[in-house]
PDB file of N, CA and C in Angstrom:
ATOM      1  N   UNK A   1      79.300  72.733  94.351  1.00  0.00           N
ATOM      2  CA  UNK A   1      78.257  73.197  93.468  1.00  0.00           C
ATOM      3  C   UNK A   1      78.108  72.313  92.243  1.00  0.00           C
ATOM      4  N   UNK A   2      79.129  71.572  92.416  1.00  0.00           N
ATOM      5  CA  UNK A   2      78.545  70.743  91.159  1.00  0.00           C
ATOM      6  C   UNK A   2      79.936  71.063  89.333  1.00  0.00           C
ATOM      7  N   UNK A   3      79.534  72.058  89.262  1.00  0.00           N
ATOM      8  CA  UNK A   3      80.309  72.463  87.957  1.00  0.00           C
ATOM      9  C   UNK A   3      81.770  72.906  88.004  1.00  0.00           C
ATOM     10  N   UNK A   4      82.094  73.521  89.697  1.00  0.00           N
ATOM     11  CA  UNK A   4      83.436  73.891  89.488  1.00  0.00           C
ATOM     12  C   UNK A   4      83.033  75.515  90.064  1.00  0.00           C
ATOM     13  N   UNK A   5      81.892  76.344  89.937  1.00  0.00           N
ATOM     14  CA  UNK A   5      81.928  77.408  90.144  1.00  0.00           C
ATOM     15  C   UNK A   5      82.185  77.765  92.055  1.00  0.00           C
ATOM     16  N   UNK A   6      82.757  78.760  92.284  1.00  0.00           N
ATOM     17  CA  UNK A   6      83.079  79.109  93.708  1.00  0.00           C
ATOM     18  C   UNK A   6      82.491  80.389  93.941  1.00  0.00           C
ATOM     19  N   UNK A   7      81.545  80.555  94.858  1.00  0.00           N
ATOM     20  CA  UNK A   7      81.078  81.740  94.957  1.00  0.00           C
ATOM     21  C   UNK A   7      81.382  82.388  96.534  1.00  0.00           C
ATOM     22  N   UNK A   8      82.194  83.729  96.706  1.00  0.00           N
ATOM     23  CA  UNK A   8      83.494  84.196  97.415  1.00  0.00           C
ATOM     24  C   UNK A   8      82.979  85.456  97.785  1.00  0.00           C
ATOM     25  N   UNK A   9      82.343  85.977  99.340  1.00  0.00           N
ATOM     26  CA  UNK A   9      82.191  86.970  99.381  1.00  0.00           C
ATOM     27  C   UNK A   9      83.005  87.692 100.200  1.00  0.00           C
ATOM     28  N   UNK A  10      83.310  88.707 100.161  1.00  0.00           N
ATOM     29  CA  UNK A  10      84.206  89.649 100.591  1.00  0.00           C
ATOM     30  C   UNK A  10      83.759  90.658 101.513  1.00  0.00           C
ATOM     31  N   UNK A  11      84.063  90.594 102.649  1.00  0.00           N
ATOM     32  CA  UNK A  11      83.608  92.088 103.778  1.00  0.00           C
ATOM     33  C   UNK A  11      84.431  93.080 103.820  1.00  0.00           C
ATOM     34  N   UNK A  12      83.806  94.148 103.978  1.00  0.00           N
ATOM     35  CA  UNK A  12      84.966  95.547 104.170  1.00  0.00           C
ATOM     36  C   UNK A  12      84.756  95.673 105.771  1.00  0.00           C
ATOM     37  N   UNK A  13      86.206  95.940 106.131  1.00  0.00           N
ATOM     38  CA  UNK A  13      86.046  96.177 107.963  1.00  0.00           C
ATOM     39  C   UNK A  13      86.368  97.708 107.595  1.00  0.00           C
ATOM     40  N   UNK A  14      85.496  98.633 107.886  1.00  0.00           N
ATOM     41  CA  UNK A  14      86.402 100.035 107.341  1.00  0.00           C
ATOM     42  C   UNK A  14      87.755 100.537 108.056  1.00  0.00           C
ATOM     43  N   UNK A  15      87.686 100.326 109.192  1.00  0.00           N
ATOM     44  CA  UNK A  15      89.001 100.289 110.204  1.00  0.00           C
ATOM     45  C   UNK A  15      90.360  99.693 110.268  1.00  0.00           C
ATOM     46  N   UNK A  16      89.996  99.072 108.667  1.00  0.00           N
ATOM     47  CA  UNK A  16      90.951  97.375 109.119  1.00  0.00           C
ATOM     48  C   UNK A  16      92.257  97.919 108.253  1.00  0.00           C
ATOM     49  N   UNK A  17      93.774  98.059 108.149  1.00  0.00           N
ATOM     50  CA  UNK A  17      94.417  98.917 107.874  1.00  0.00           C
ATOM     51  C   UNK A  17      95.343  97.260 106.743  1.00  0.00           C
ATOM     52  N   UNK A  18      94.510  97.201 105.505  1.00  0.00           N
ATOM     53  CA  UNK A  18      94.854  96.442 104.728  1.00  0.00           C
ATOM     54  C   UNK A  18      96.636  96.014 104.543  1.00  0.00           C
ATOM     55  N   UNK A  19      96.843  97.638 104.100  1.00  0.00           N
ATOM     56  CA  UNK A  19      97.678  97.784 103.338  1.00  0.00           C
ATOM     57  C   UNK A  19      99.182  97.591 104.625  1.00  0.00           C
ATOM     58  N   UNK A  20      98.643  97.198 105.948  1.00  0.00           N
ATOM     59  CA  UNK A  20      99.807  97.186 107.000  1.00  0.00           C
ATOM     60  C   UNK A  20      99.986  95.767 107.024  1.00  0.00           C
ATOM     61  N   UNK A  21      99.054  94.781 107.232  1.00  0.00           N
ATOM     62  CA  UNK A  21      98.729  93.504 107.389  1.00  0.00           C
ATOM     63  C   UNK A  21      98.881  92.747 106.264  1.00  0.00           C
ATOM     64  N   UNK A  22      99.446  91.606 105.773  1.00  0.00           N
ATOM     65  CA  UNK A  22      99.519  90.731 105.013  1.00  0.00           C
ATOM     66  C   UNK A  22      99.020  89.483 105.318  1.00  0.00           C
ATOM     67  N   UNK A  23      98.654  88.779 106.640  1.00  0.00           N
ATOM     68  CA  UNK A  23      98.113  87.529 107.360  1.00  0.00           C
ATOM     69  C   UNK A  23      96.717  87.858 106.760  1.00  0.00           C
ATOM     70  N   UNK A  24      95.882  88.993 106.568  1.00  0.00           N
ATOM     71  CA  UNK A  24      94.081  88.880 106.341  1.00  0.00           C
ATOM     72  C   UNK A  24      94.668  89.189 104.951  1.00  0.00           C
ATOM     73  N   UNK A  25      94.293  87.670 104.482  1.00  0.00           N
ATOM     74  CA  UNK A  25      94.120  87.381 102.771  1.00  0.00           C
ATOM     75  C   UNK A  25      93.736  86.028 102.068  1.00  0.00           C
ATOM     76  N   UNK A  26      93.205  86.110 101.075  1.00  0.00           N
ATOM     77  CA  UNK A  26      92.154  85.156 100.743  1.00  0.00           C
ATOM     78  C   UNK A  26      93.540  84.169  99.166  1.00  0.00           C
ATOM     79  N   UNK A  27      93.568  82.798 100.125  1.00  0.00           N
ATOM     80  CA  UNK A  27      94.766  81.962  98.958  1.00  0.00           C
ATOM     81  C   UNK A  27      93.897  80.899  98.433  1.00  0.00           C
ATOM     82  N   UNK A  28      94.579  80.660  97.343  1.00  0.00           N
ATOM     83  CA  UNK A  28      94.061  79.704  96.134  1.00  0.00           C
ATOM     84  C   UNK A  28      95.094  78.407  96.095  1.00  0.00           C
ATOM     85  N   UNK A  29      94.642  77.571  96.120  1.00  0.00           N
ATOM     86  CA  UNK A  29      95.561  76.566  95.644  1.00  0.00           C
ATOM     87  C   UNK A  29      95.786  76.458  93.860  1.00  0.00           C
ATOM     88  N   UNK A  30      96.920  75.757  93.342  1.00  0.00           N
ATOM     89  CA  UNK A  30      96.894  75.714  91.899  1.00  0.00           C
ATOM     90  C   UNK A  30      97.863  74.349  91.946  1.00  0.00           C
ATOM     91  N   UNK A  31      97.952  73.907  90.449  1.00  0.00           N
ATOM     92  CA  UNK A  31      98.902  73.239  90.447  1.00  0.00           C
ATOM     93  C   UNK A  31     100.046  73.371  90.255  1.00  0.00           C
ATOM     94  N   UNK A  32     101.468  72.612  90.265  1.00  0.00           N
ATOM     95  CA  UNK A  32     102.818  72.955  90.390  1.00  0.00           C
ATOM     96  C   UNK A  32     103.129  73.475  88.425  1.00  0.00           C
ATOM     97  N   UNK A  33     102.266  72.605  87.959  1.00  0.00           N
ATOM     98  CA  UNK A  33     102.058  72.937  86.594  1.00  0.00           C
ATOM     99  C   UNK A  33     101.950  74.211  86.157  1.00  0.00           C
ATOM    100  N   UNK A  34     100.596  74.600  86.697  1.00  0.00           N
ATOM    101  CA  UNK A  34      99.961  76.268  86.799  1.00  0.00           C
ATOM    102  C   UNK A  34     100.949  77.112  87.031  1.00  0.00           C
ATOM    103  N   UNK A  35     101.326  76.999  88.402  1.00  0.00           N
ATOM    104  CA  UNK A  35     102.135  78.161  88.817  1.00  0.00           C
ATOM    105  C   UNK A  35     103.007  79.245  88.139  1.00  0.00           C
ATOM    106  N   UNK A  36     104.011  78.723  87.207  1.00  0.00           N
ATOM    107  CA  UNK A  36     104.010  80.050  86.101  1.00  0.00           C
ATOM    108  C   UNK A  36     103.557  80.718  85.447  1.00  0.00           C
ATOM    109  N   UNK A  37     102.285  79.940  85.254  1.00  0.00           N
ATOM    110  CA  UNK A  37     101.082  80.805  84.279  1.00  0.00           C
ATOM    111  C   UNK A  37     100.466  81.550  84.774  1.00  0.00           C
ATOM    112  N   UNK A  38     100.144  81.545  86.505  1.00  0.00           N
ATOM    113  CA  UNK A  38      99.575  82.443  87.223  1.00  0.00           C
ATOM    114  C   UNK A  38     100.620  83.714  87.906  1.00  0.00           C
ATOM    115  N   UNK A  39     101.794  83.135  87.027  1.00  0.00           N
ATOM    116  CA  UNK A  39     102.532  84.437  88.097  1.00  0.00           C
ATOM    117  C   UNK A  39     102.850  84.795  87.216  1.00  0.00           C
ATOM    118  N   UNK A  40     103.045  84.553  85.683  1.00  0.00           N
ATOM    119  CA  UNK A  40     103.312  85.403  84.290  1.00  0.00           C
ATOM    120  C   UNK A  40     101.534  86.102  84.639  1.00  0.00           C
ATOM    121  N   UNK A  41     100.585  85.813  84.407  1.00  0.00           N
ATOM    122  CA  UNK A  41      99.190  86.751  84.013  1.00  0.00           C
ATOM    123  C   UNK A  41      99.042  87.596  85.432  1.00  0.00           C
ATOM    124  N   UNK A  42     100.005  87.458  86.826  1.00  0.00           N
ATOM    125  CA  UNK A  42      99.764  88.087  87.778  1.00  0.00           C
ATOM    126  C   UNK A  42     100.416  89.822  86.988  1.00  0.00           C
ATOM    127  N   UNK A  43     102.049  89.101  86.831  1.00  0.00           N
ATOM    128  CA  UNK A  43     102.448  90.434  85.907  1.00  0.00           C
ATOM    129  C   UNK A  43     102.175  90.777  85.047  1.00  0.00           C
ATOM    130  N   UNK A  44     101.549  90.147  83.951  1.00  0.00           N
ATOM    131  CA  UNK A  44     101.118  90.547  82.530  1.00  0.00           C
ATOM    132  C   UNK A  44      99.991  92.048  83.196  1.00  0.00           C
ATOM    133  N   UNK A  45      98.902  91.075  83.916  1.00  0.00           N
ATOM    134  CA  UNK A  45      97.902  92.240  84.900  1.00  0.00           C
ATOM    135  C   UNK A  45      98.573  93.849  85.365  1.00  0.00           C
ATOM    136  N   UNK A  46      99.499  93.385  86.011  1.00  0.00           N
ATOM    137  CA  UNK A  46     100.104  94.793  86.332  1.00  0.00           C
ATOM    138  C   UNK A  46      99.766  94.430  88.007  1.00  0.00           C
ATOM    139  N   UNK A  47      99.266  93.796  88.694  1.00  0.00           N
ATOM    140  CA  UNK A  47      98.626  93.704  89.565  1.00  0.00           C
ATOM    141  C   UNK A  47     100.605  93.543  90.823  1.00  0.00           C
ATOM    142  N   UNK A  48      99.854  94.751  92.001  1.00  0.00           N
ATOM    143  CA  UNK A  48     100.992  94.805  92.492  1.00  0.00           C
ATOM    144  C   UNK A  48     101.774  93.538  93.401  1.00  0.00           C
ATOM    145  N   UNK A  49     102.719  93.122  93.489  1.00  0.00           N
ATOM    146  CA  UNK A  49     102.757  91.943  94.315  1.00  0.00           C
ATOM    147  C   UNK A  49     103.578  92.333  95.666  1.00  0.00           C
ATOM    148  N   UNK A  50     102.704  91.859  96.370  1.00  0.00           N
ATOM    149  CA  UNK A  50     103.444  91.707  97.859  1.00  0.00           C
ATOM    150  C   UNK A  50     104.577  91.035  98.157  1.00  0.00           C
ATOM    151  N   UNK A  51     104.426  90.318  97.843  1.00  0.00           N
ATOM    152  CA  UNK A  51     105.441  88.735  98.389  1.00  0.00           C
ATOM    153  C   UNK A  51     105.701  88.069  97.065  1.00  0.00           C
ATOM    154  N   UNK A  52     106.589  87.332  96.658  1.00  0.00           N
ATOM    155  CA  UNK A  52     107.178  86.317  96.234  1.00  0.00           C
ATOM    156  C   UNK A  52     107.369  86.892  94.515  1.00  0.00           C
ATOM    157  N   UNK A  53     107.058  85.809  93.836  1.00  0.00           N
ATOM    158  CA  UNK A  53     107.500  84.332  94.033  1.00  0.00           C
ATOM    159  C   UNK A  53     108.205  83.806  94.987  1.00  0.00           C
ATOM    160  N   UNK A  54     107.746  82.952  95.469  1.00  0.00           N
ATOM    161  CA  UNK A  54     109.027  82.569  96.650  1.00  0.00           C
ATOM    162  C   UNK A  54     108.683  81.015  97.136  1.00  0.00           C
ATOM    163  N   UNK A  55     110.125  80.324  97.250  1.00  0.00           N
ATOM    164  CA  UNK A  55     109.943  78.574  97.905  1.00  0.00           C
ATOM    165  C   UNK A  55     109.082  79.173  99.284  1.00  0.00           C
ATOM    166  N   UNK A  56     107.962  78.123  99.303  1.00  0.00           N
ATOM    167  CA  UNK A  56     107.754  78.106 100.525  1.00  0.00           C
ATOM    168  C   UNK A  56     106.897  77.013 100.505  1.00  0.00           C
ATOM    169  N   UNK A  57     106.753  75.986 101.873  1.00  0.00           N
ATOM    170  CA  UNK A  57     105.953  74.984 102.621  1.00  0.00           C
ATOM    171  C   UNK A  57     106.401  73.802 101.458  1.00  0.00           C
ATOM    172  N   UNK A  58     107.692  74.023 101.168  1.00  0.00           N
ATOM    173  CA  UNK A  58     107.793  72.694  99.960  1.00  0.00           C
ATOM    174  C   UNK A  58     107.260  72.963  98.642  1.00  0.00           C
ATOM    175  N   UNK A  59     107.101  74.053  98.480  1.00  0.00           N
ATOM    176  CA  UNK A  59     106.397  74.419  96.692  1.00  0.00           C
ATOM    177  C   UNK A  59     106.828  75.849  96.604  1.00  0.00           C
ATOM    178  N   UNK A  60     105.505  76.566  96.106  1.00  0.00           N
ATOM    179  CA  UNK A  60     105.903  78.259  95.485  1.00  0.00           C
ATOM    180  C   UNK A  60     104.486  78.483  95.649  1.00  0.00           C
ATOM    181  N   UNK A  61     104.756  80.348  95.844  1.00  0.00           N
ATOM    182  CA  UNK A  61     103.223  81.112  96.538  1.00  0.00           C
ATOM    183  C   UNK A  61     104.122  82.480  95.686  1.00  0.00           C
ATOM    184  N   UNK A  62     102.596  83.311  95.999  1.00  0.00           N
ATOM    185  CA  UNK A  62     102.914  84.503  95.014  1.00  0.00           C
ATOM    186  C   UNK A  62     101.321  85.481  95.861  1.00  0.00           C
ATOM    187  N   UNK A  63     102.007  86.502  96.702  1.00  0.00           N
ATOM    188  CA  UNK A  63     100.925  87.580  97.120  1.00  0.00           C
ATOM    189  C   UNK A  63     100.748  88.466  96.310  1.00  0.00           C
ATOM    190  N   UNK A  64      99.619  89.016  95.858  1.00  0.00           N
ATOM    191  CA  UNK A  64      99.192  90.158  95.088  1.00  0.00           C
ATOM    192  C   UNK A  64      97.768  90.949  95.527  1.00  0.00           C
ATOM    193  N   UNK A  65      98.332  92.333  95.335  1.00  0.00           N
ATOM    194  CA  UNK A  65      96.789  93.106  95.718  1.00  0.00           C
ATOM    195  C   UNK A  65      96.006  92.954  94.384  1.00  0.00           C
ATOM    196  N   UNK A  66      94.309  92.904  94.781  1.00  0.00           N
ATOM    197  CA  UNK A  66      93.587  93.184  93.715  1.00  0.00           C
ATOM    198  C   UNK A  66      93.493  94.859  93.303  1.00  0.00           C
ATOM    199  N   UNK A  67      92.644  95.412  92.482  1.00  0.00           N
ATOM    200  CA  UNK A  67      92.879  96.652  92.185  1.00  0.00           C
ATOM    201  C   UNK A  67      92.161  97.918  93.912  1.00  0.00           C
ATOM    202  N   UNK A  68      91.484  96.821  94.141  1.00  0.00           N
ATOM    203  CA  UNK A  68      90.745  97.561  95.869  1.00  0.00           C
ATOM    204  C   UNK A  68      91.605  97.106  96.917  1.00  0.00           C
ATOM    205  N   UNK A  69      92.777  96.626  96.939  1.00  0.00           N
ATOM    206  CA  UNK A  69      93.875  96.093  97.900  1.00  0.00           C
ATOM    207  C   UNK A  69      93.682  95.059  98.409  1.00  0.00           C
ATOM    208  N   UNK A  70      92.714  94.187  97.993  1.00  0.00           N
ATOM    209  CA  UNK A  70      92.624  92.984  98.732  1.00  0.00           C
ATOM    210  C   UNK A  70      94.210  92.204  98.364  1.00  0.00           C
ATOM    211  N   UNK A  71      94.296  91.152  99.394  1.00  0.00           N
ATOM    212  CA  UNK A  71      95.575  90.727  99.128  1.00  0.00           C
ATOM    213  C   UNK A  71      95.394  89.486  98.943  1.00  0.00           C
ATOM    214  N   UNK A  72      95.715  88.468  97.812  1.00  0.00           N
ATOM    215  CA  UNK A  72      95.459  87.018  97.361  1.00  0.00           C
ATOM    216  C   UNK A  72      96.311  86.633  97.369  1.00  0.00           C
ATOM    217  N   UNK A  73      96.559  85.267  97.622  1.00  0.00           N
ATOM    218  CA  UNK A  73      97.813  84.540  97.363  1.00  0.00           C
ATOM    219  C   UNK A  73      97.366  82.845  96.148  1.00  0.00           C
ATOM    220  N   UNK A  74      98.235  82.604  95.522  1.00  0.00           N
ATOM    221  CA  UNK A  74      98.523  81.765  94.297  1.00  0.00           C
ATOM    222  C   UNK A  74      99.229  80.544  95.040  1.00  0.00           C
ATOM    223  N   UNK A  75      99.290  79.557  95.543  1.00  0.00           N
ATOM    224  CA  UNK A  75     100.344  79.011  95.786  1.00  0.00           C
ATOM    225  C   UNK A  75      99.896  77.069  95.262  1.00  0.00           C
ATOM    226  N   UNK A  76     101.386  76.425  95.634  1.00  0.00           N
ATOM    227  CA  UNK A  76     101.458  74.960  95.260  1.00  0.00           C
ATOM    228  C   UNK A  76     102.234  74.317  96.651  1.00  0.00           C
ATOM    229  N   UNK A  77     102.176  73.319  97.316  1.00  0.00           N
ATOM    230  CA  UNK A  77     101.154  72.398  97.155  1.00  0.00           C
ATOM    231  C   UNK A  77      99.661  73.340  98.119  1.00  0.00           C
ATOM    232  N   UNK A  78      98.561  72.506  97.805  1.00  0.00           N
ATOM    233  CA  UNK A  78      97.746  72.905  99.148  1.00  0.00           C
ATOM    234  C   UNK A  78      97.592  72.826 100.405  1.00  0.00           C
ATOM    235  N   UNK A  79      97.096  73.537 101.159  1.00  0.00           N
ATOM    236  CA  UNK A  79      97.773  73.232 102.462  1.00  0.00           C
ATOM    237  C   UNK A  79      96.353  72.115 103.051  1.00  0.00           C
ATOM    238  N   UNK A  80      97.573  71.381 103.549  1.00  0.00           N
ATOM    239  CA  UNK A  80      96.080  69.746 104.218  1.00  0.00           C
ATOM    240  C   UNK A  80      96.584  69.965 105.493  1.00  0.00           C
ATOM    241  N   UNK A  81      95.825  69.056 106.014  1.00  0.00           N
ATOM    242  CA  UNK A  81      95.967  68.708 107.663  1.00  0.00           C
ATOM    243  C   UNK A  81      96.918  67.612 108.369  1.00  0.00           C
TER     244      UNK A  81
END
């Protein structure tokens, strides 16, 4: 887009049993820099976490529900091909 903005839409499956499943979730890359700052304002938030902090793929990731249970993940490095 040009500026940096990401525009992210989200479907509801009504059937889809969120809160069992952790694989259907939407991850962010950040930098190795970032990464404490996003997992201090994950807790500052209150926002519940699934998973981690935790080493993984050679860096650090961090799962958290949003306040509607979606489940996001934070992590470093990005994943390439």
């Amino acid at each position: 887009m040009g500026n940096g903005a990401v525009v992210l839409g989200v479907m509801e499956k009504k059937d889809y049993d969120f809160t069992q499943h952790t694989m259907a979730h939407i991850a962010f890359p950040c930098a190795k820099t970032d990464f404490p700052a996003v997992v201090a304002r994950v807790k500052e938030l209150g926002a519940p976490i699934v998973s981690g902090p935790k080493v993984q793929r050679n860096g650090e990731t961090i799962l958290f529900r949003d306040p509607s249970g979606n489940i996001f993940e934070v992590c470093y490095p990005a994943l390439t091909e």
